[in-house]
C-alpha atoms as a PDB file:
ATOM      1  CA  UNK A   1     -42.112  -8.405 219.768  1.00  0.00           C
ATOM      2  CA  UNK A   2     -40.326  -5.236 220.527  1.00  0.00           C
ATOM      3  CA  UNK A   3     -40.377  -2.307 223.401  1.00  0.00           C
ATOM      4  CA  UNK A   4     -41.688   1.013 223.421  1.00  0.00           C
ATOM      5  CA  UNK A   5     -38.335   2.251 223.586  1.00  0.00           C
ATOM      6  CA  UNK A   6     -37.185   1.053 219.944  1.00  0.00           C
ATOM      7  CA  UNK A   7     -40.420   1.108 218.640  1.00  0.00           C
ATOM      8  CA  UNK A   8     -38.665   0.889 215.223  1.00  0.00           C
ATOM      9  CA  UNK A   9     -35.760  -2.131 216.028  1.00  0.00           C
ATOM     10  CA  UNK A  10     -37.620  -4.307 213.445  1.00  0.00           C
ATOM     11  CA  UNK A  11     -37.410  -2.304 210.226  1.00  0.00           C
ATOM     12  CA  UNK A  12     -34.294  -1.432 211.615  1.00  0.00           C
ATOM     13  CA  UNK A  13     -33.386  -4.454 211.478  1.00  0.00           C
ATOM     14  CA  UNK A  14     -34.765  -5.484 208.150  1.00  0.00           C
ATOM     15  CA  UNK A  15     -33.635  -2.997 206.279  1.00  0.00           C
ATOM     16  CA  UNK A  16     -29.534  -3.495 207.744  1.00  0.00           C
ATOM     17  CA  UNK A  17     -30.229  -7.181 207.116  1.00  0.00           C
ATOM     18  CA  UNK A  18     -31.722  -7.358 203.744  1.00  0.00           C
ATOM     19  CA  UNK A  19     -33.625 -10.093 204.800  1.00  0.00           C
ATOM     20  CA  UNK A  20     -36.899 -10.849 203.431  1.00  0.00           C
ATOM     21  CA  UNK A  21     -38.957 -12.447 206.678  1.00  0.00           C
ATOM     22  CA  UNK A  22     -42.917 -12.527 207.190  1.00  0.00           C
ATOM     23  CA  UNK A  23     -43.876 -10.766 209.729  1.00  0.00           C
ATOM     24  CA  UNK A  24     -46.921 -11.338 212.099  1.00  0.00           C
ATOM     25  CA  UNK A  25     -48.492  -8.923 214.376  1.00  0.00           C
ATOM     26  CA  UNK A  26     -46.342  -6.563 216.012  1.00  0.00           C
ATOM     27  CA  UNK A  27     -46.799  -7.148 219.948  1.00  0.00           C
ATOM     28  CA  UNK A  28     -45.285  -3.562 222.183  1.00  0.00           C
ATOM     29  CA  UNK A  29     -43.821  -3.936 225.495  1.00  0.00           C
ATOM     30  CA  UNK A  30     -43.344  -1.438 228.021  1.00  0.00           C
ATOM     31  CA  UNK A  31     -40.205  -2.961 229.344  1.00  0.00           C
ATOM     32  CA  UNK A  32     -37.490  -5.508 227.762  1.00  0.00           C
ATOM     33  CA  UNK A  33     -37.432  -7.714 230.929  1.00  0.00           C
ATOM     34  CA  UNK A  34     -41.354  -8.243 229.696  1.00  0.00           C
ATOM     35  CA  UNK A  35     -40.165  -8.611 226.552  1.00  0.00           C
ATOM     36  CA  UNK A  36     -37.249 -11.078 226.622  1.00  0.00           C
ATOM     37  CA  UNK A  37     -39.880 -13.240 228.803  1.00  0.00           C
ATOM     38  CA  UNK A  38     -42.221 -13.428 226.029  1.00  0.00           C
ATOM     39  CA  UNK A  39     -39.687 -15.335 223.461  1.00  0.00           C
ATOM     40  CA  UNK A  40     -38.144 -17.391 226.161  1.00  0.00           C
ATOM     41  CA  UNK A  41     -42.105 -18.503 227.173  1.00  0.00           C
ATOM     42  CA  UNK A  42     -42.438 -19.607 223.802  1.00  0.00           C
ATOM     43  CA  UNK A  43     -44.972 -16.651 223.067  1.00  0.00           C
ATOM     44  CA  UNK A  44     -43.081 -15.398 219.519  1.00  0.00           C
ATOM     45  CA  UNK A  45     -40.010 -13.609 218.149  1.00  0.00           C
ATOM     46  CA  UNK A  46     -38.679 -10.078 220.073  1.00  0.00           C
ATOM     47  CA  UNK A  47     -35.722  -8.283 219.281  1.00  0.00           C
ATOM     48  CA  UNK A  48     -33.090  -6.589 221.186  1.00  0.00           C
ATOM     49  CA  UNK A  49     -29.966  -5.035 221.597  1.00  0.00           C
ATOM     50  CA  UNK A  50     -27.375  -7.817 221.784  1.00  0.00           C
ATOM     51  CA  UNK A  51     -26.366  -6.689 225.196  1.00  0.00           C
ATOM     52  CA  UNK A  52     -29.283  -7.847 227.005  1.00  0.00           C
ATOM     53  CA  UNK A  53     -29.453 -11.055 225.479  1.00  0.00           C
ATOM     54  CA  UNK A  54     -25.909 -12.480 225.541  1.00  0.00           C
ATOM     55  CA  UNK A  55     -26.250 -14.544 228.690  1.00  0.00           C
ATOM     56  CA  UNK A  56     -29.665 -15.873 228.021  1.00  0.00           C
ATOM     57  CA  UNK A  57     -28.146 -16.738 224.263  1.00  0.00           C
ATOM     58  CA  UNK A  58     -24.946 -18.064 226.233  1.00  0.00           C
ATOM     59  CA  UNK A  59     -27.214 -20.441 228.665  1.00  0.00           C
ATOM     60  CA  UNK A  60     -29.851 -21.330 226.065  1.00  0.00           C
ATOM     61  CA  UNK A  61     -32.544 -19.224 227.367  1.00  0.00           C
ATOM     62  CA  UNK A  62     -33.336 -17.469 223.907  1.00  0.00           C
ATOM     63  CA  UNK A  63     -31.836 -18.225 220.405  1.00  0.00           C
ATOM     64  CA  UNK A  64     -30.411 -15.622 217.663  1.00  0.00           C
ATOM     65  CA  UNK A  65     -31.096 -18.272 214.641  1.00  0.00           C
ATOM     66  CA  UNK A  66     -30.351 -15.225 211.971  1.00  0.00           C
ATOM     67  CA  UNK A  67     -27.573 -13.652 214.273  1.00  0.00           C
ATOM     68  CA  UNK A  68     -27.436 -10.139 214.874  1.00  0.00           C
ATOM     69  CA  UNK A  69     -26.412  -7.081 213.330  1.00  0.00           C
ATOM     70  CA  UNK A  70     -25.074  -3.736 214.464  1.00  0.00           C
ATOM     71  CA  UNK A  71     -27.504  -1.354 215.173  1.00  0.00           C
ATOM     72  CA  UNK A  72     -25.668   1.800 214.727  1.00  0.00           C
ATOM     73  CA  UNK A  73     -26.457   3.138 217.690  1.00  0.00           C
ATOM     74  CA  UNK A  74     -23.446   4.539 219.627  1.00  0.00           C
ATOM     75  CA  UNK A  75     -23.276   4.914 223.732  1.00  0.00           C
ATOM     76  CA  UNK A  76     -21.248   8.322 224.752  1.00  0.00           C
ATOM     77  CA  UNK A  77     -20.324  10.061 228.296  1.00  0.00           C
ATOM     78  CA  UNK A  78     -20.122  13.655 228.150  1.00  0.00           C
ATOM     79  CA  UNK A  79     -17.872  15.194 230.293  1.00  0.00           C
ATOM     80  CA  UNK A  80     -16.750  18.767 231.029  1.00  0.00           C
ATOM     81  CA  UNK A  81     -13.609  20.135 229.496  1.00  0.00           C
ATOM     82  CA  UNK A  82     -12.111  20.383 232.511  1.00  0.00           C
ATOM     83  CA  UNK A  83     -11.883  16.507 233.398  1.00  0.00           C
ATOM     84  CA  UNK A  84     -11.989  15.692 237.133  1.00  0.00           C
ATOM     85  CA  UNK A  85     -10.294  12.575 238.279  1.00  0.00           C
ATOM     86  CA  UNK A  86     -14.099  10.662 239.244  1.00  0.00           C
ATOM     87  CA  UNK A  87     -14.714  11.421 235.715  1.00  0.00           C
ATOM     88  CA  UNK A  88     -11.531   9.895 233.896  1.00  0.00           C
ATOM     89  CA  UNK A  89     -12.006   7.168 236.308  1.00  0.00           C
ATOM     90  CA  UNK A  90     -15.402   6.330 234.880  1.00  0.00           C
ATOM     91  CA  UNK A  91     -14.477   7.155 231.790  1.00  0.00           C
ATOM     92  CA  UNK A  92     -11.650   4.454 231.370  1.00  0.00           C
ATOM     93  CA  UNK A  93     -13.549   2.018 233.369  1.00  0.00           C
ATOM     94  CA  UNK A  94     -16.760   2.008 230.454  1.00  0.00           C
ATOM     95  CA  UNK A  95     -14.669   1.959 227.963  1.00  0.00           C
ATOM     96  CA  UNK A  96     -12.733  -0.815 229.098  1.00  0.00           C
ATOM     97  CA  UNK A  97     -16.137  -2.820 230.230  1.00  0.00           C
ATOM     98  CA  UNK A  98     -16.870  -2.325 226.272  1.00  0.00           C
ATOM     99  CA  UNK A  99     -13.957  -3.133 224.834  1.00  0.00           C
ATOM    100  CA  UNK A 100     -13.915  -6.565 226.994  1.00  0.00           C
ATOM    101  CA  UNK A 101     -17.427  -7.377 226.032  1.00  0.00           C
ATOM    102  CA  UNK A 102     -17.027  -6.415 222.335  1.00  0.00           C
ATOM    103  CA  UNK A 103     -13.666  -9.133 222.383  1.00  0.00           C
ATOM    104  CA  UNK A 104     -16.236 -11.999 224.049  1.00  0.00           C
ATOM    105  CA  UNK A 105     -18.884 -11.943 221.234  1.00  0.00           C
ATOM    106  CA  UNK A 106     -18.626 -13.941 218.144  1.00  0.00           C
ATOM    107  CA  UNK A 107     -18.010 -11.649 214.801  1.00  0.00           C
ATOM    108  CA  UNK A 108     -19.618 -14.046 211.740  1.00  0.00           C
ATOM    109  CA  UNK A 109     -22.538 -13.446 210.595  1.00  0.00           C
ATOM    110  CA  UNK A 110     -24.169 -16.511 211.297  1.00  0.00           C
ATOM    111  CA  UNK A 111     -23.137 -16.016 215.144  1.00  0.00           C
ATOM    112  CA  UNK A 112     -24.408 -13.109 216.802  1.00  0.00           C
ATOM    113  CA  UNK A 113     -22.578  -9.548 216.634  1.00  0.00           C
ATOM    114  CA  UNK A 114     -22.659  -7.309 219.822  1.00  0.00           C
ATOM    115  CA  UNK A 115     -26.183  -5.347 218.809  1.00  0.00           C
ATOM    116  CA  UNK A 116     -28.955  -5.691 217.098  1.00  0.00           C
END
């Protein structure tokens, strides 16, 4: 299972892993909410970004049995040159939020990394 959005998360995924897993059919939701609700209802395997799963993973909701990987993917605020106070503000509050959450994940890889 996979969203719309990241239509391509599991050869992603595969190919960054190296792992050689049988795949069923390919089921496409609109939405990850509808997606992580699938797994969790015992409907099949989804994939997503490590993010959205951590407290379900955390509380036993949903499982990572092959961990996770990093996706490459990158999150950036632009910001004018000229930097206003609001935006340094922001600026220093995401990044901190990040670096926090990056420290509370587990690093093997046989416990889930921060993204998928």
């Amino acid at each position: 299972m996979h969203t719309r959005t990241r239509i391509q998360a599991w050869d992603d995924w595969l190919s960054r892993s190296g792992a050689a897993l049988g795949c069923g059919a390919r089921v496409e939701y609109e939405h990850f909410y509808f997606m992580l609700e699938a797994p969790s209802a015992g409907l099949g395997v989804g994939i997503a970004p490590w993010p959205y799963v951590t407290d379900d993973i955390r509380f036993g909701k949903l499982t990572a049995p092959l961990g996770s990987l990093e996706s490459g993917h990158e999150y950036v605020a632009l910001r004018r040159a000229r930097r206003t106070k609001k935006s340094s503000i922001f600026c220093d509050w995401i990044a901190k939020e990040a670096q926090d959450f990056r420290e509370s994940v587990p690093t093997s890889s046989t416990n889930p990394d921060p993204s998928p």
